[in-house]
PDB file of N, CA and C in Angstrom:
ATOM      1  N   UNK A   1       0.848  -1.180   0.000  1.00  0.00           N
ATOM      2  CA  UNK A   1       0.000   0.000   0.000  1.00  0.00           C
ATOM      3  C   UNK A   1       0.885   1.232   0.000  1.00  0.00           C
ATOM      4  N   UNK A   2       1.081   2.190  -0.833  1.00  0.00           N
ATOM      5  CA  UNK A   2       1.359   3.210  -0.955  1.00  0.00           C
ATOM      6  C   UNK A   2      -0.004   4.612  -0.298  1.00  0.00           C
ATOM      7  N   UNK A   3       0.859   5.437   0.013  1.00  0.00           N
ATOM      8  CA  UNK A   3       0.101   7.170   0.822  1.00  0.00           C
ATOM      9  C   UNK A   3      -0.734   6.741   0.353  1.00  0.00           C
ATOM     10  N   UNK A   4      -0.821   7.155  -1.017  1.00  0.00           N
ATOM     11  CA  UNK A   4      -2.380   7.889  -1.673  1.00  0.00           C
ATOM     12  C   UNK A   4      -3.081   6.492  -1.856  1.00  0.00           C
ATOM     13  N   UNK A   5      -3.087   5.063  -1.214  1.00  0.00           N
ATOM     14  CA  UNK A   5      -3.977   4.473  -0.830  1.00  0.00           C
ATOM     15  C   UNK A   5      -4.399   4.138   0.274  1.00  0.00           C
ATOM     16  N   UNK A   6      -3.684   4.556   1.155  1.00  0.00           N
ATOM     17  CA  UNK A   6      -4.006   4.652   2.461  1.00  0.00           C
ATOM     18  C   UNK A   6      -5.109   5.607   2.112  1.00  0.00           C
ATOM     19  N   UNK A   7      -4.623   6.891   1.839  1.00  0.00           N
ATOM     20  CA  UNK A   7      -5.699   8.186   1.946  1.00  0.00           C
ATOM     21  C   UNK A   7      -7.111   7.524   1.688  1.00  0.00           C
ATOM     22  N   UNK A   8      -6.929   7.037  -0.062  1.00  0.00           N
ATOM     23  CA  UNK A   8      -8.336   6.897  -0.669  1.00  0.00           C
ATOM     24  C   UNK A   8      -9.033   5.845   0.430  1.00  0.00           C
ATOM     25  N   UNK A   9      -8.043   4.868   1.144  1.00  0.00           N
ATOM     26  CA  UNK A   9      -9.062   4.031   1.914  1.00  0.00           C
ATOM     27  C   UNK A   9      -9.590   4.427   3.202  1.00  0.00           C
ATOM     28  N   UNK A  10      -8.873   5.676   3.972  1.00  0.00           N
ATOM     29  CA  UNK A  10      -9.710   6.431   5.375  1.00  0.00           C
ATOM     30  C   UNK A  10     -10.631   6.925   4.190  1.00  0.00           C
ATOM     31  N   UNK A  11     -10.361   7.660   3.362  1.00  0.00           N
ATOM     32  CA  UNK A  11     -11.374   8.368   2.917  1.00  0.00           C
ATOM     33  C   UNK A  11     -12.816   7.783   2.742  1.00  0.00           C
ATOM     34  N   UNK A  12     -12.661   6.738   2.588  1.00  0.00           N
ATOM     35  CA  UNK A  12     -13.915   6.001   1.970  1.00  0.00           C
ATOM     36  C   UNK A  12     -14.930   5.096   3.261  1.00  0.00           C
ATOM     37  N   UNK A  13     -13.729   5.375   4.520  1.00  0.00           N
ATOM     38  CA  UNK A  13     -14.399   4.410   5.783  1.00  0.00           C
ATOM     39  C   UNK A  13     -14.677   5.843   7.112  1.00  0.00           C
ATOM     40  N   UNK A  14     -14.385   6.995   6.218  1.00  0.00           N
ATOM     41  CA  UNK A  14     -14.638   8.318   6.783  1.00  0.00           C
ATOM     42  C   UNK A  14     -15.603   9.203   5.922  1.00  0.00           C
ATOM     43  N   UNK A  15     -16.385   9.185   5.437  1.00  0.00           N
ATOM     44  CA  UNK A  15     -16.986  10.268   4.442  1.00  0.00           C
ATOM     45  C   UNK A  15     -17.432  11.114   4.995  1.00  0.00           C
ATOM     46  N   UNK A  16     -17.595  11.490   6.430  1.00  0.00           N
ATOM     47  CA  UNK A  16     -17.688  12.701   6.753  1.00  0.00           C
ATOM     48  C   UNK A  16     -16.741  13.636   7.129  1.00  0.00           C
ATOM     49  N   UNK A  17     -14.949  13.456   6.678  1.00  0.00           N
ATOM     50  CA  UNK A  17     -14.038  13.947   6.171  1.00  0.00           C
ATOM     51  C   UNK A  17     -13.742  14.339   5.383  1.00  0.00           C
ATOM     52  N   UNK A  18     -13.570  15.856   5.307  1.00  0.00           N
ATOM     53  CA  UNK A  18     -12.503  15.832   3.811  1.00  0.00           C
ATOM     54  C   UNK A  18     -11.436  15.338   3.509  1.00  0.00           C
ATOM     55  N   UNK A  19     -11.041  15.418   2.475  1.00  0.00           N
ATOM     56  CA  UNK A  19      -9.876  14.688   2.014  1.00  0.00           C
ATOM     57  C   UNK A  19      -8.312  15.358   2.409  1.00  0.00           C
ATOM     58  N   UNK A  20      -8.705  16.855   2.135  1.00  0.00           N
ATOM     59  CA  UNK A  20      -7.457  17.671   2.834  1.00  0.00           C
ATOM     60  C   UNK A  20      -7.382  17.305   4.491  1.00  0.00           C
ATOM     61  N   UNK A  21      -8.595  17.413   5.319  1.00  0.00           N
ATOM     62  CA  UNK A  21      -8.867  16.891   6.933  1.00  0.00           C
ATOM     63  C   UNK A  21      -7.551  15.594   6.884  1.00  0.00           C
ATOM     64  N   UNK A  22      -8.166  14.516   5.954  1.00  0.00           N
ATOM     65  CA  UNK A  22      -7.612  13.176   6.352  1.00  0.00           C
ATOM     66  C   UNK A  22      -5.827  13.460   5.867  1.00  0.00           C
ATOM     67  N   UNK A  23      -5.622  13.778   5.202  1.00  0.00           N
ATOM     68  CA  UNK A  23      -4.351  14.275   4.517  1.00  0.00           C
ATOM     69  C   UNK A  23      -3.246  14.970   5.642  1.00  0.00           C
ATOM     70  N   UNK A  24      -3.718  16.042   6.155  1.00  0.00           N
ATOM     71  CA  UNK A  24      -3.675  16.777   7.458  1.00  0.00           C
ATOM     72  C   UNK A  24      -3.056  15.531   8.556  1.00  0.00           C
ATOM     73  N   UNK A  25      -4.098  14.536   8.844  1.00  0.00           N
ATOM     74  CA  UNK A  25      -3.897  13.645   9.933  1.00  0.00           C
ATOM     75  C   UNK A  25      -2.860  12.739   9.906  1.00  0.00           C
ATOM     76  N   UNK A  26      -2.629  12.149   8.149  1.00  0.00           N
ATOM     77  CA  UNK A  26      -1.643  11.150   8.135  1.00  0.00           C
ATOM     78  C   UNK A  26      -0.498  11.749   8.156  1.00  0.00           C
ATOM     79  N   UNK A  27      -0.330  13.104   7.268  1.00  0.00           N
ATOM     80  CA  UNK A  27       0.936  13.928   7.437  1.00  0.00           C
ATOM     81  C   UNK A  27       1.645  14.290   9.183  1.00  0.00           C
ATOM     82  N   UNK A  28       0.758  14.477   9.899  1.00  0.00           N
ATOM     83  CA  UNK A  28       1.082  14.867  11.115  1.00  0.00           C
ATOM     84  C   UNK A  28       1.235  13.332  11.678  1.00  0.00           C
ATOM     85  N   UNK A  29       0.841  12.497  11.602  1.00  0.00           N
ATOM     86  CA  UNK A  29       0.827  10.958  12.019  1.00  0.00           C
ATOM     87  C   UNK A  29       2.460  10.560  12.059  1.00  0.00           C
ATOM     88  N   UNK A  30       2.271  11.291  10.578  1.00  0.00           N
ATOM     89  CA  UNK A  30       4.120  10.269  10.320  1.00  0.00           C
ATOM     90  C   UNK A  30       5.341  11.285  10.392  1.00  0.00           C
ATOM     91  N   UNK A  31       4.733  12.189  10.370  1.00  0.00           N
ATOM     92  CA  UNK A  31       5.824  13.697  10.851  1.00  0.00           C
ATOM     93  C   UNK A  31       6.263  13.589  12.492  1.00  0.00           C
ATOM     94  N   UNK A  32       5.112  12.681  13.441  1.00  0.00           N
ATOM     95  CA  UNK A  32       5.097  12.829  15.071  1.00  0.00           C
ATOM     96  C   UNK A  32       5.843  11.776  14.857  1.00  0.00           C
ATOM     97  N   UNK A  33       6.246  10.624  14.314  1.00  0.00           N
ATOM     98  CA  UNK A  33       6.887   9.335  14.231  1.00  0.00           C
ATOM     99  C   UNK A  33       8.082   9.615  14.180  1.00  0.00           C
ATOM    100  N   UNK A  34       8.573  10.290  12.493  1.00  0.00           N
ATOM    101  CA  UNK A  34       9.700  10.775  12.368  1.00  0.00           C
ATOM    102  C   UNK A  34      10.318  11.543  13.301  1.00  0.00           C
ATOM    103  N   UNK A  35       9.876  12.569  13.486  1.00  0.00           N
ATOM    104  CA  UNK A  35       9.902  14.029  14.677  1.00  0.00           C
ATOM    105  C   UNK A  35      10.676  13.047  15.806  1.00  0.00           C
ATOM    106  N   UNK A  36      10.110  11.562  16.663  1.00  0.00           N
ATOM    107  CA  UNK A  36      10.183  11.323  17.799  1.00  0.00           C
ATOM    108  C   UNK A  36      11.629  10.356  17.321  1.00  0.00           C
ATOM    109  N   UNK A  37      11.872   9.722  16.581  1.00  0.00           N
ATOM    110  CA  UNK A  37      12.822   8.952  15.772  1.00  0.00           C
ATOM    111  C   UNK A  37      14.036   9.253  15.791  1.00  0.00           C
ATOM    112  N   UNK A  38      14.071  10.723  14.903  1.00  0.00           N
ATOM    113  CA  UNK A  38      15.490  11.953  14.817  1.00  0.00           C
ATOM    114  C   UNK A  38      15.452  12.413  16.285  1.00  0.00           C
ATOM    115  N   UNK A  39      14.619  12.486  17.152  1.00  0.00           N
ATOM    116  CA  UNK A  39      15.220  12.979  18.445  1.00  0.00           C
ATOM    117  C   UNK A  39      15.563  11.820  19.074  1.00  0.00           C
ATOM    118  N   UNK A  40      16.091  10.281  18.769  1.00  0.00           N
ATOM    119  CA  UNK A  40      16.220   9.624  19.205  1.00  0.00           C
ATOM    120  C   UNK A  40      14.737   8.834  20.244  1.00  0.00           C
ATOM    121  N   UNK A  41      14.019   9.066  20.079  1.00  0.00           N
ATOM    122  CA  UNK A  41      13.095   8.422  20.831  1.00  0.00           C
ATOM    123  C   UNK A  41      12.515   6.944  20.395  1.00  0.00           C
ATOM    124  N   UNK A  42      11.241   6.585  20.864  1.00  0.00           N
ATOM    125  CA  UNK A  42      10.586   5.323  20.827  1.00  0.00           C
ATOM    126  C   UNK A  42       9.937   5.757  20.369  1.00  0.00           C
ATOM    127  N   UNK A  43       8.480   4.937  19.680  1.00  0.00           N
ATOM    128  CA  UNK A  43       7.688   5.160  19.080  1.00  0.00           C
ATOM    129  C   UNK A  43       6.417   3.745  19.321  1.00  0.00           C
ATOM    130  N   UNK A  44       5.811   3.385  20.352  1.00  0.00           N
ATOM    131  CA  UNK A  44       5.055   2.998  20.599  1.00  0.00           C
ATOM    132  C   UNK A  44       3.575   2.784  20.383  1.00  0.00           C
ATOM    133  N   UNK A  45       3.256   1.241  19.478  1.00  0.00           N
ATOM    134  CA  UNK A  45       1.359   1.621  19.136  1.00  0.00           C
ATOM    135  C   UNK A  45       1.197   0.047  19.367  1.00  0.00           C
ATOM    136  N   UNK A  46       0.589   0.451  20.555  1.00  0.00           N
ATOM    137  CA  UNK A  46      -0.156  -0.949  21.650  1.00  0.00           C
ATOM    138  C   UNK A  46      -0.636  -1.956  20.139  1.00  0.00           C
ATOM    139  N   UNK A  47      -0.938  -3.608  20.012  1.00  0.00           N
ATOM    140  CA  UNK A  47      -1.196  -4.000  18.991  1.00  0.00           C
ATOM    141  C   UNK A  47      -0.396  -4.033  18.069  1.00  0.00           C
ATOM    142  N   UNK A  48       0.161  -3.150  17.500  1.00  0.00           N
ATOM    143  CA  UNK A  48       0.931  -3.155  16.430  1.00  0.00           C
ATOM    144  C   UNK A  48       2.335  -3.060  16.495  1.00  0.00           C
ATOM    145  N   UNK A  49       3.187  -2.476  16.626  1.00  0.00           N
ATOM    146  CA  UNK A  49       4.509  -2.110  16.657  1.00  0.00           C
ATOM    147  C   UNK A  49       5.342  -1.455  17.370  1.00  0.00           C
ATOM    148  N   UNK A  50       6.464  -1.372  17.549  1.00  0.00           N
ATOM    149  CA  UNK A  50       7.439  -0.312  18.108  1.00  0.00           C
ATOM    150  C   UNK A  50       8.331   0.149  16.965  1.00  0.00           C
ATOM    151  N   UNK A  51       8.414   1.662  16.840  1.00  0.00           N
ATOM    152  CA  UNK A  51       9.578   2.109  15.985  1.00  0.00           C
ATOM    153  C   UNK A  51      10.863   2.742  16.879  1.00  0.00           C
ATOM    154  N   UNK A  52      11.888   1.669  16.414  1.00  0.00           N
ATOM    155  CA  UNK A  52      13.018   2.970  17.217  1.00  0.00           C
ATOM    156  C   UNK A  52      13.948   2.874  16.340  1.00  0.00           C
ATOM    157  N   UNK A  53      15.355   3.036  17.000  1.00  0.00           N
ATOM    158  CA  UNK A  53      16.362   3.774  15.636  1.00  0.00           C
ATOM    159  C   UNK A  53      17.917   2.771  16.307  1.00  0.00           C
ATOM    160  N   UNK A  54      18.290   2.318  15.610  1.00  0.00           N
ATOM    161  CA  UNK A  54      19.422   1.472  15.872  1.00  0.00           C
ATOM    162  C   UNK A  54      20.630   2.030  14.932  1.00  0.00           C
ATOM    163  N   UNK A  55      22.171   1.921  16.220  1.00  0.00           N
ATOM    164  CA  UNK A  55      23.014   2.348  15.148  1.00  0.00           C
ATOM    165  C   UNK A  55      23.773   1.267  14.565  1.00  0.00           C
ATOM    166  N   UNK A  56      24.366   1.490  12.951  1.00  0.00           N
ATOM    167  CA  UNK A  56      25.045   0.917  12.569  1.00  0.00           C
ATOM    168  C   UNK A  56      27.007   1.583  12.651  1.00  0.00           C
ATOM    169  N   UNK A  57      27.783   0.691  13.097  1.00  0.00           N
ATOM    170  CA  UNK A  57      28.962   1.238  12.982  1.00  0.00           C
ATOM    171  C   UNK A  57      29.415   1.269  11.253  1.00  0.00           C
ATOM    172  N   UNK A  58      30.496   1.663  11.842  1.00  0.00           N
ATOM    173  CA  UNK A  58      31.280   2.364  10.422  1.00  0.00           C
ATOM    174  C   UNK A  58      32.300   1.533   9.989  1.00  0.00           C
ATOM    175  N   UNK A  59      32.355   1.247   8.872  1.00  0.00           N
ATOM    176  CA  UNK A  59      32.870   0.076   8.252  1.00  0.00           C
ATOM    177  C   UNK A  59      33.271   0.639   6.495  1.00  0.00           C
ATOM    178  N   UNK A  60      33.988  -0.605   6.425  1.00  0.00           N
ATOM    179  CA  UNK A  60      34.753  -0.459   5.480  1.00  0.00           C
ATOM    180  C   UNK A  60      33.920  -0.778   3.784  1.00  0.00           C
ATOM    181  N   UNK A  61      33.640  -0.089   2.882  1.00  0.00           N
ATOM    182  CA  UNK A  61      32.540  -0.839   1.856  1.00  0.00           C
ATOM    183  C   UNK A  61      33.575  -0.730   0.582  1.00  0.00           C
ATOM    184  N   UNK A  62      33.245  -1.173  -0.095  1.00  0.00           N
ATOM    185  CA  UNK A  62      33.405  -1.243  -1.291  1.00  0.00           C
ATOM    186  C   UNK A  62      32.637  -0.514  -2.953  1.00  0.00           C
ATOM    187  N   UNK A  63      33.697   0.470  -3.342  1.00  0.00           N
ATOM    188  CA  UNK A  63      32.871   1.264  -4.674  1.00  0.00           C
ATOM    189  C   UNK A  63      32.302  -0.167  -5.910  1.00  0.00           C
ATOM    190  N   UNK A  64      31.447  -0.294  -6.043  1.00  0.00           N
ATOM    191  CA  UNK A  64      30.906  -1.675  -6.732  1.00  0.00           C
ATOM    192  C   UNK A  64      31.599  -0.922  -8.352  1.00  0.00           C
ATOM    193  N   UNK A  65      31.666   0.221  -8.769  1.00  0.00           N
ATOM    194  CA  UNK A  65      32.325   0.273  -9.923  1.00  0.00           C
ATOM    195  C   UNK A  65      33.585   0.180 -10.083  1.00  0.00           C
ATOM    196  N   UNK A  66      34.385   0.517  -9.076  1.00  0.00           N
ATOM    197  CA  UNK A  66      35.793   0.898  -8.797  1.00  0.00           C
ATOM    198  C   UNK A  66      36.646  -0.666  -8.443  1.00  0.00           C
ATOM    199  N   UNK A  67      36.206  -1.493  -7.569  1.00  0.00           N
ATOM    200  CA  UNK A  67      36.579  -2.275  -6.509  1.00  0.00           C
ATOM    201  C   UNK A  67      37.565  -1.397  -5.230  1.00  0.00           C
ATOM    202  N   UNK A  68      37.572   0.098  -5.230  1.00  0.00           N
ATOM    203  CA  UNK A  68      37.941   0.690  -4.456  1.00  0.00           C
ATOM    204  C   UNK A  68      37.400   0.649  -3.075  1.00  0.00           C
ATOM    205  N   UNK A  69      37.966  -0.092  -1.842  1.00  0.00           N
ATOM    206  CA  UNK A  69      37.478   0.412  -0.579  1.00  0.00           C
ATOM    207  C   UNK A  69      37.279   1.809  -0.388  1.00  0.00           C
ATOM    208  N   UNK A  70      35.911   1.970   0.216  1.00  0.00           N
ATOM    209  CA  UNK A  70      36.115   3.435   0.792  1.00  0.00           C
ATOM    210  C   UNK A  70      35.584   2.915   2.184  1.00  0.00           C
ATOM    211  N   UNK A  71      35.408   4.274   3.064  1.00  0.00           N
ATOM    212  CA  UNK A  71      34.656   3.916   4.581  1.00  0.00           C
ATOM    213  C   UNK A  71      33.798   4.762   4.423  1.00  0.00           C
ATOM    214  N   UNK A  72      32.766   3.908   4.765  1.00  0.00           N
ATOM    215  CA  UNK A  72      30.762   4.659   5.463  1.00  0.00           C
ATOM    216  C   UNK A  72      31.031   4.572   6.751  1.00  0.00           C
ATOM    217  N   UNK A  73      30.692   5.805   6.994  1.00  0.00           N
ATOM    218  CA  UNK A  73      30.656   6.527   8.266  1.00  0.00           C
ATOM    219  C   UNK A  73      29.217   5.534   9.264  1.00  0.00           C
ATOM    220  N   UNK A  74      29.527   5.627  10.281  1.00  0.00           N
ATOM    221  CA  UNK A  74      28.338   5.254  11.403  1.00  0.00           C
ATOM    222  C   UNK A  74      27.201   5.764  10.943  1.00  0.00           C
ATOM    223  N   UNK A  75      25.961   5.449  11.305  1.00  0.00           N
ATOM    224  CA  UNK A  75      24.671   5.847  11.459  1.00  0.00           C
ATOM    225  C   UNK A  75      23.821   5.100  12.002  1.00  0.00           C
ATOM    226  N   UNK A  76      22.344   6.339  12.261  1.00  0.00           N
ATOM    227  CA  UNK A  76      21.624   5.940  13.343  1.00  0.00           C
ATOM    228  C   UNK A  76      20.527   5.200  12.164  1.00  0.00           C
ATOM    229  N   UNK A  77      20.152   3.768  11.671  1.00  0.00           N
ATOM    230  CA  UNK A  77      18.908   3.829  10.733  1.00  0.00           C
ATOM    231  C   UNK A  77      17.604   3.328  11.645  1.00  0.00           C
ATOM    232  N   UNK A  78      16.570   3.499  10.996  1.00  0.00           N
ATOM    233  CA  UNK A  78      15.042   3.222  11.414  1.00  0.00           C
ATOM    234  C   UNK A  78      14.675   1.559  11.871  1.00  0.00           C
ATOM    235  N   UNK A  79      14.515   1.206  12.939  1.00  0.00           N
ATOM    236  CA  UNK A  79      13.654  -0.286  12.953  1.00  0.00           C
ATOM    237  C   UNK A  79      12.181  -0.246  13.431  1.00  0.00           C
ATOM    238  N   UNK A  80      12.140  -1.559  13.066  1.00  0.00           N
ATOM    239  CA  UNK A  80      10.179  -1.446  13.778  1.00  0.00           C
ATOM    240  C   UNK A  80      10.468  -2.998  13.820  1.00  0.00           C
ATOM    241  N   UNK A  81       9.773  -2.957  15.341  1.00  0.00           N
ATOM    242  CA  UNK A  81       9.811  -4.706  15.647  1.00  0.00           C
ATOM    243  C   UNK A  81       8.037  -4.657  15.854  1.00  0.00           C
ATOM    244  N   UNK A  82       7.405  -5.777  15.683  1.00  0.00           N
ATOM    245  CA  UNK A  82       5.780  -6.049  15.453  1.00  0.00           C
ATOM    246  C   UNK A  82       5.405  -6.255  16.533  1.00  0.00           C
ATOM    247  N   UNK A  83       3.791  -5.376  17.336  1.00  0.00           N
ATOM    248  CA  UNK A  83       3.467  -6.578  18.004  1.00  0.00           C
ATOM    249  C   UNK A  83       3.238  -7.942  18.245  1.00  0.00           C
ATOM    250  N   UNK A  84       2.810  -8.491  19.537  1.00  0.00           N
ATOM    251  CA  UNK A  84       2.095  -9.645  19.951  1.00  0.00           C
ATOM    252  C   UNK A  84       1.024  -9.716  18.542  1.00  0.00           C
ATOM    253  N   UNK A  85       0.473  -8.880  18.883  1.00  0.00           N
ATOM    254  CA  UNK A  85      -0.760  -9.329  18.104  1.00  0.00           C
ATOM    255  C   UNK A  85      -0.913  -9.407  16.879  1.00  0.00           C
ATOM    256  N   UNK A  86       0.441  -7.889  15.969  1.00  0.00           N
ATOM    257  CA  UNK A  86       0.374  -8.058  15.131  1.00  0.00           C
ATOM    258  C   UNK A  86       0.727  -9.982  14.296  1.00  0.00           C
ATOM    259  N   UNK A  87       2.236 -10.124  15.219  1.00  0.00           N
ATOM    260  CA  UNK A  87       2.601 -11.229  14.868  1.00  0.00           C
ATOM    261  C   UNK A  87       1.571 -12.246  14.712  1.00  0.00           C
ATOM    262  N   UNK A  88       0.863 -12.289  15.588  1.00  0.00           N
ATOM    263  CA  UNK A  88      -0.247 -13.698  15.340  1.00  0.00           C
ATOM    264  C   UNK A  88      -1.038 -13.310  14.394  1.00  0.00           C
ATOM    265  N   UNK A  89      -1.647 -12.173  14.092  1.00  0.00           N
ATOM    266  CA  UNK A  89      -2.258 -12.025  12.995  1.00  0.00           C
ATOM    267  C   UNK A  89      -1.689 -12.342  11.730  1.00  0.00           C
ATOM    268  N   UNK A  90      -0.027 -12.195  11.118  1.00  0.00           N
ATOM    269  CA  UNK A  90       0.376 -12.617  10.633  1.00  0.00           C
ATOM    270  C   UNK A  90       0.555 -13.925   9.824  1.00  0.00           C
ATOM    271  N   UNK A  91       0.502 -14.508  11.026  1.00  0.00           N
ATOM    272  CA  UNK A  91       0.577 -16.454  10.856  1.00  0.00           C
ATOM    273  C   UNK A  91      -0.406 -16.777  11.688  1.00  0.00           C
ATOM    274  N   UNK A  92      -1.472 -16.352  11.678  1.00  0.00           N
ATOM    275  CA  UNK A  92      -3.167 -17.048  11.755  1.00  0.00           C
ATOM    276  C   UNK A  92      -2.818 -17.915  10.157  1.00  0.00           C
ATOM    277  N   UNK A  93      -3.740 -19.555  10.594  1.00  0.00           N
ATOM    278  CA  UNK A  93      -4.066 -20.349   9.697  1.00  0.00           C
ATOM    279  C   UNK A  93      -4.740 -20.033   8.977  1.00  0.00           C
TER     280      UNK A  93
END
């Protein structure tokens, strides 16, 4: 599922929303996610998931055109581990 089907599908289980309203909500939804992410935080939704941010060290890679080593610097990237529930919903028979 891509945005603009998310949108069209609140839209359609909301019709007493506008579309800019619902637009508004998901933007701020995933802006409060991100927002809490880059400040290093958690990101907690009972049922479904946790988002937090794990670092990777800095290591040695390789230019795939070159065969030149170079080094990538450390960074902080994005995880999300699933709930309980999501998981069983998952692998329900």
């Amino acid at each position: 599922m891509i945005r603009s089907e998310l949108l069209q599908a609140l839209a359609q289980e909301n019709p007493g929303l506008r579309l800019e309203e619902i637009e508004k909500a998901v933007s701020t939804f995933f802006d409060e996610i991100a927002g809490r992410l880059a400040g290093g935080g958690r990101v907690e939704l009972r049922g479904f998931g946790a988002f937090s941010t794990r670092s990777r060290d800095a290591r040695k890679g390789r230019n795939p055109r070159t065969g030149e080593a170079v080094d990538v610097p450390g960074k902080s990237v994005p995880y999300f581990k699933p709930g309980k529930e999501m998981r069983a919903r998952l692998n329900a028979d």
